[in-house]
C-alpha atoms as a PDB file:
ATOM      1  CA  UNK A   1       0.000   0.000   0.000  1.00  0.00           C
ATOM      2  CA  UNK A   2       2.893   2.756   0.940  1.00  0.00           C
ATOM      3  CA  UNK A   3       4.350   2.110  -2.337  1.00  0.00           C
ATOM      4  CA  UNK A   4       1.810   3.154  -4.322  1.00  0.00           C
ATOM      5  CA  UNK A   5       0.523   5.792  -2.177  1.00  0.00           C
ATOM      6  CA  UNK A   6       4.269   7.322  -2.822  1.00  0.00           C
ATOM      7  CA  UNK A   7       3.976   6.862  -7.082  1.00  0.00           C
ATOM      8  CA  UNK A   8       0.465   8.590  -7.009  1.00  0.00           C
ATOM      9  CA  UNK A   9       2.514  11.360  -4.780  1.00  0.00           C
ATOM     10  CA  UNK A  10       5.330  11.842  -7.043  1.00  0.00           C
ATOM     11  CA  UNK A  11       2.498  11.734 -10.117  1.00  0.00           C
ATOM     12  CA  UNK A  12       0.468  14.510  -8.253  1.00  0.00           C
ATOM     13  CA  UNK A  13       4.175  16.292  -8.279  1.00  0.00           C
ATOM     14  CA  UNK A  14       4.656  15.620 -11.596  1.00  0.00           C
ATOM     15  CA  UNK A  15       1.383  17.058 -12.677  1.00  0.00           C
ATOM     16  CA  UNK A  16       0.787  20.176 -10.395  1.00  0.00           C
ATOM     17  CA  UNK A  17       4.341  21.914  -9.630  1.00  0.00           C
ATOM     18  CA  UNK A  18       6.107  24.054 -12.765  1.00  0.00           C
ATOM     19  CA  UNK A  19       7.470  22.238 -15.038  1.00  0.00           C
ATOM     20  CA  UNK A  20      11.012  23.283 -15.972  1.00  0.00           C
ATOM     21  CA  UNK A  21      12.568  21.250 -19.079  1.00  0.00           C
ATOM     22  CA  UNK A  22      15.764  20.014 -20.080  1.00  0.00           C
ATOM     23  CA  UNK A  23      16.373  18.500 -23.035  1.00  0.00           C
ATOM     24  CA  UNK A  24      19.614  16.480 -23.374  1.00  0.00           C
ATOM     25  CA  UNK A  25      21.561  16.427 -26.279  1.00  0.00           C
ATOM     26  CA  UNK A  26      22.672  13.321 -25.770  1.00  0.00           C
ATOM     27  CA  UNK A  27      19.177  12.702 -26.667  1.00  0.00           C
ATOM     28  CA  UNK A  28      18.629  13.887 -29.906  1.00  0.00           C
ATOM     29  CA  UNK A  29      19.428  12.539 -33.251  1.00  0.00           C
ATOM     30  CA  UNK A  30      20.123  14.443 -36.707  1.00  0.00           C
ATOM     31  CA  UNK A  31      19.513  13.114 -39.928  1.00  0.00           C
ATOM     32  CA  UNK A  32      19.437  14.576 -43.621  1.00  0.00           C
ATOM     33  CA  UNK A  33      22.063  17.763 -43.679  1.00  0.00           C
ATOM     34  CA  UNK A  34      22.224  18.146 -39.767  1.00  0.00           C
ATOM     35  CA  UNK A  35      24.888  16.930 -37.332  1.00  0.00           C
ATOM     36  CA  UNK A  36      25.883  18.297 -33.755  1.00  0.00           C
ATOM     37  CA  UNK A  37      28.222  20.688 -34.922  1.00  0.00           C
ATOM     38  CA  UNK A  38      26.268  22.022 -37.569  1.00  0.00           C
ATOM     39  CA  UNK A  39      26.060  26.194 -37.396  1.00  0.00           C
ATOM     40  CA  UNK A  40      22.235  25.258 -37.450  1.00  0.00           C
ATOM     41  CA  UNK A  41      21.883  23.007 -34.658  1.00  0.00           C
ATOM     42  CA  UNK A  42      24.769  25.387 -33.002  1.00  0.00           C
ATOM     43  CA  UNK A  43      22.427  28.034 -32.949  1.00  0.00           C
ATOM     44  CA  UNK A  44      19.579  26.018 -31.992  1.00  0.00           C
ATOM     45  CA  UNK A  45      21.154  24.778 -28.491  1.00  0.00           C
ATOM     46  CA  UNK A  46      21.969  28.210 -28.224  1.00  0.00           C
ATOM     47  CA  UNK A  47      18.806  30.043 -28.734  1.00  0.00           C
ATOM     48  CA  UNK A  48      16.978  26.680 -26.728  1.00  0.00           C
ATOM     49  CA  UNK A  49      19.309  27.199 -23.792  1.00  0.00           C
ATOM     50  CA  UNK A  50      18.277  31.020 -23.318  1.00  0.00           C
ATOM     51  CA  UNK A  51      14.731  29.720 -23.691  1.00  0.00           C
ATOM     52  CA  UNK A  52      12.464  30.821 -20.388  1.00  0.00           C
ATOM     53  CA  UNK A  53      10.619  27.650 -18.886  1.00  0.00           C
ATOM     54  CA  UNK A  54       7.538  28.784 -20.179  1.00  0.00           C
ATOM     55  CA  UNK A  55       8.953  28.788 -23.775  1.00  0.00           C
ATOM     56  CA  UNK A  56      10.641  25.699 -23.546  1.00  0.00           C
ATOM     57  CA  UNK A  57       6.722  24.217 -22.138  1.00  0.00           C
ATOM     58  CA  UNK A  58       5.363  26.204 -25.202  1.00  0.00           C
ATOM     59  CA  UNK A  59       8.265  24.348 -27.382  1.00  0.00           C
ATOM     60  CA  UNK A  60       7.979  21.217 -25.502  1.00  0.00           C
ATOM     61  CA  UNK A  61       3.737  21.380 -26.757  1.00  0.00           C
ATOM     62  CA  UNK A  62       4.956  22.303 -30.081  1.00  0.00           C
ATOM     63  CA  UNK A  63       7.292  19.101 -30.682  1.00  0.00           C
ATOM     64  CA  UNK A  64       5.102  16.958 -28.928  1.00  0.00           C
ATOM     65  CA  UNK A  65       1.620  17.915 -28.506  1.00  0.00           C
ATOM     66  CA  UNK A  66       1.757  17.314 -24.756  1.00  0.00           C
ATOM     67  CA  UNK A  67       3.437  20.290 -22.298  1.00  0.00           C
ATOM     68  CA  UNK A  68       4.047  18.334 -19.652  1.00  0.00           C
ATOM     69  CA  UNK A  69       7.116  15.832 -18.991  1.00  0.00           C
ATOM     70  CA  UNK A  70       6.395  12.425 -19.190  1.00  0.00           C
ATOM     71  CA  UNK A  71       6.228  10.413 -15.889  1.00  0.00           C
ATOM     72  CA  UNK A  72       9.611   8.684 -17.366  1.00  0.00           C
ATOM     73  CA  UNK A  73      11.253  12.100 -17.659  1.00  0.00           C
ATOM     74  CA  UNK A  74      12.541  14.402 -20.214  1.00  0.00           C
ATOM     75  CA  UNK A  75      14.924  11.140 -21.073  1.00  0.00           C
ATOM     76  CA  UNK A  76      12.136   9.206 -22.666  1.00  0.00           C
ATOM     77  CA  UNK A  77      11.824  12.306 -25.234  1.00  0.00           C
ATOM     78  CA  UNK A  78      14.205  11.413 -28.137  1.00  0.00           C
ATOM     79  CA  UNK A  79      14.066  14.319 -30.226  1.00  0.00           C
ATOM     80  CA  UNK A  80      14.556  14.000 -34.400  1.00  0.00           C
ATOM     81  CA  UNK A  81      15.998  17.034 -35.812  1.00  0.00           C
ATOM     82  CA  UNK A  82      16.371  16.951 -39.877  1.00  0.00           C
ATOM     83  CA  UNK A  83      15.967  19.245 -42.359  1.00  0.00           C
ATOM     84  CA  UNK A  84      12.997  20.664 -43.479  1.00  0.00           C
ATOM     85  CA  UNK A  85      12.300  19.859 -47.335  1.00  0.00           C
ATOM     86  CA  UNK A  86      12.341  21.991 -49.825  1.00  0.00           C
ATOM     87  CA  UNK A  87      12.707  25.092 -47.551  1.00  0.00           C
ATOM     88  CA  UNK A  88      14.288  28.562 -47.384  1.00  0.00           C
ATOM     89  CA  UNK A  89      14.878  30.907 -44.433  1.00  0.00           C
ATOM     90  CA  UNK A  90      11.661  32.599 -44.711  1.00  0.00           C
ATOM     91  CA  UNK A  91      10.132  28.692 -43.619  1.00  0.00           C
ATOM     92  CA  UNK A  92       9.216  28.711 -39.754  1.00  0.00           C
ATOM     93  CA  UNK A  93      10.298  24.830 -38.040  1.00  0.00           C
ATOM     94  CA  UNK A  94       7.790  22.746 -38.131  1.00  0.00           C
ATOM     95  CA  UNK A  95       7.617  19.230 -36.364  1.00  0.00           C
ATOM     96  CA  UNK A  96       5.793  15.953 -36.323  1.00  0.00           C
ATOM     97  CA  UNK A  97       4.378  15.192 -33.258  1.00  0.00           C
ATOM     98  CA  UNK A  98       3.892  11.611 -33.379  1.00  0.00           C
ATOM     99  CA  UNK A  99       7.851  11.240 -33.516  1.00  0.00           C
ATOM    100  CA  UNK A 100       9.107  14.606 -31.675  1.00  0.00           C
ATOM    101  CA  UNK A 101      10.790  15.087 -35.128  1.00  0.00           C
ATOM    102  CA  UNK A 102      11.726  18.730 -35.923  1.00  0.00           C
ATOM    103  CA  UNK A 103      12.032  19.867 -39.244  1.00  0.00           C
ATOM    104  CA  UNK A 104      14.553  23.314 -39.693  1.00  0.00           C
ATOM    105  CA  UNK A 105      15.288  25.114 -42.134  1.00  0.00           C
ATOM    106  CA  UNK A 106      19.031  25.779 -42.616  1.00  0.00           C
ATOM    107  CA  UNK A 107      19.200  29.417 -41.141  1.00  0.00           C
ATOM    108  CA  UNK A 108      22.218  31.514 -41.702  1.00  0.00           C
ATOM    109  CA  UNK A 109      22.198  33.682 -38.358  1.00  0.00           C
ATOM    110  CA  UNK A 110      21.195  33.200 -35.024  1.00  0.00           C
ATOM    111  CA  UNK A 111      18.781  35.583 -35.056  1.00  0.00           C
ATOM    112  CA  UNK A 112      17.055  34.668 -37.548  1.00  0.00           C
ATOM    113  CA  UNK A 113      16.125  30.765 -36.185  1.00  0.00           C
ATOM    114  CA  UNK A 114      15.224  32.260 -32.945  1.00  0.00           C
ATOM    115  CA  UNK A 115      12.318  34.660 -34.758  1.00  0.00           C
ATOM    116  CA  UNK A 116      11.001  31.664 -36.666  1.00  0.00           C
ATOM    117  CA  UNK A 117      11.388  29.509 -33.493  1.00  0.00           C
ATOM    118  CA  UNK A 118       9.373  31.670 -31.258  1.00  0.00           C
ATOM    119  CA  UNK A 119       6.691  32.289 -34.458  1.00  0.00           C
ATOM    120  CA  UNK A 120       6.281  28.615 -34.787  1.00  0.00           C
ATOM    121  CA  UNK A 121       5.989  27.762 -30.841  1.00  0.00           C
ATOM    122  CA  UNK A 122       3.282  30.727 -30.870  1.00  0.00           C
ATOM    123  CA  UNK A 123       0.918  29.329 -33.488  1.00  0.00           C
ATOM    124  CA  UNK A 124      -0.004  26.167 -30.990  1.00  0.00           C
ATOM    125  CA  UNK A 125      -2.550  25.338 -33.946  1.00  0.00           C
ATOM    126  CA  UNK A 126      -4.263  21.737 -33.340  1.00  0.00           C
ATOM    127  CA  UNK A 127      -4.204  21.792 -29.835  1.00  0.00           C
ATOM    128  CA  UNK A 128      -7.172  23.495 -28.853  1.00  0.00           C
ATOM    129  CA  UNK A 129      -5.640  26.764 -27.017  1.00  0.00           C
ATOM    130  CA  UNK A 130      -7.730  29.344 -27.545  1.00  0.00           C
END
């Protein structure tokens, strides 16, 4: 009985406090153009890192359609990152939910994927926020 009094505890944690996420690089794979040292993926770490924990909830809803962490942890999110077909730097990201896959464009400046980054995470269309 104690034990799983204490998992529907650490659940009711899980669900009500903030939620502050970390993704792991370690975590994520690149296919197409993209690999870790890539000025793209670069600037992505860079511009996720500086991220506020509400953004990186907003981003977290974006990639996976859920903004909460799973009960397994941020570790159990294996993020895809490839390139984005047939795309320029006016494209925003765009991702498939089903398999936390991002698709970037290749953007030249760090400024630049950060703008797009925040437009996408904005839009939240499909999941009902009005």
């Amino acid at each position: 009985m104690q034990w799983s009094q204490n998992v529907f505890q650490i659940f009711l944690i899980i669900l009500i406090s903030p939620t502050v996420i970390v993704f792991c690089q370690q975590n994520t794979k690149y296919e197409t153009a993209f690999y870790p040292e890539h000025p793209t993926i670069v600037y992505f770490w860079e511009v996720f890192d500086e991220l506020t924990p509400d953004v990186k909830k907003a981003f977290l809803l974006f990639l996976t359609g859920f903004e909460r962490v799973p009960v397994l942890g941020m570790s159990a999110v294996k993020m895809l990152v490839t390139l984005r077909p047939c795309s320029t730097e006016d494209h925003l990201p765009e991702s498939q939910t089903c398999y936390s896959r991002l698709l970037l464009p290749e953007y030249r400046t760090k400024e630049t994927l950060r703008a797009k980054l925040f437009e996408a995470i904005s839009h939240n269309r499909g999941f009902w926020e009005e």
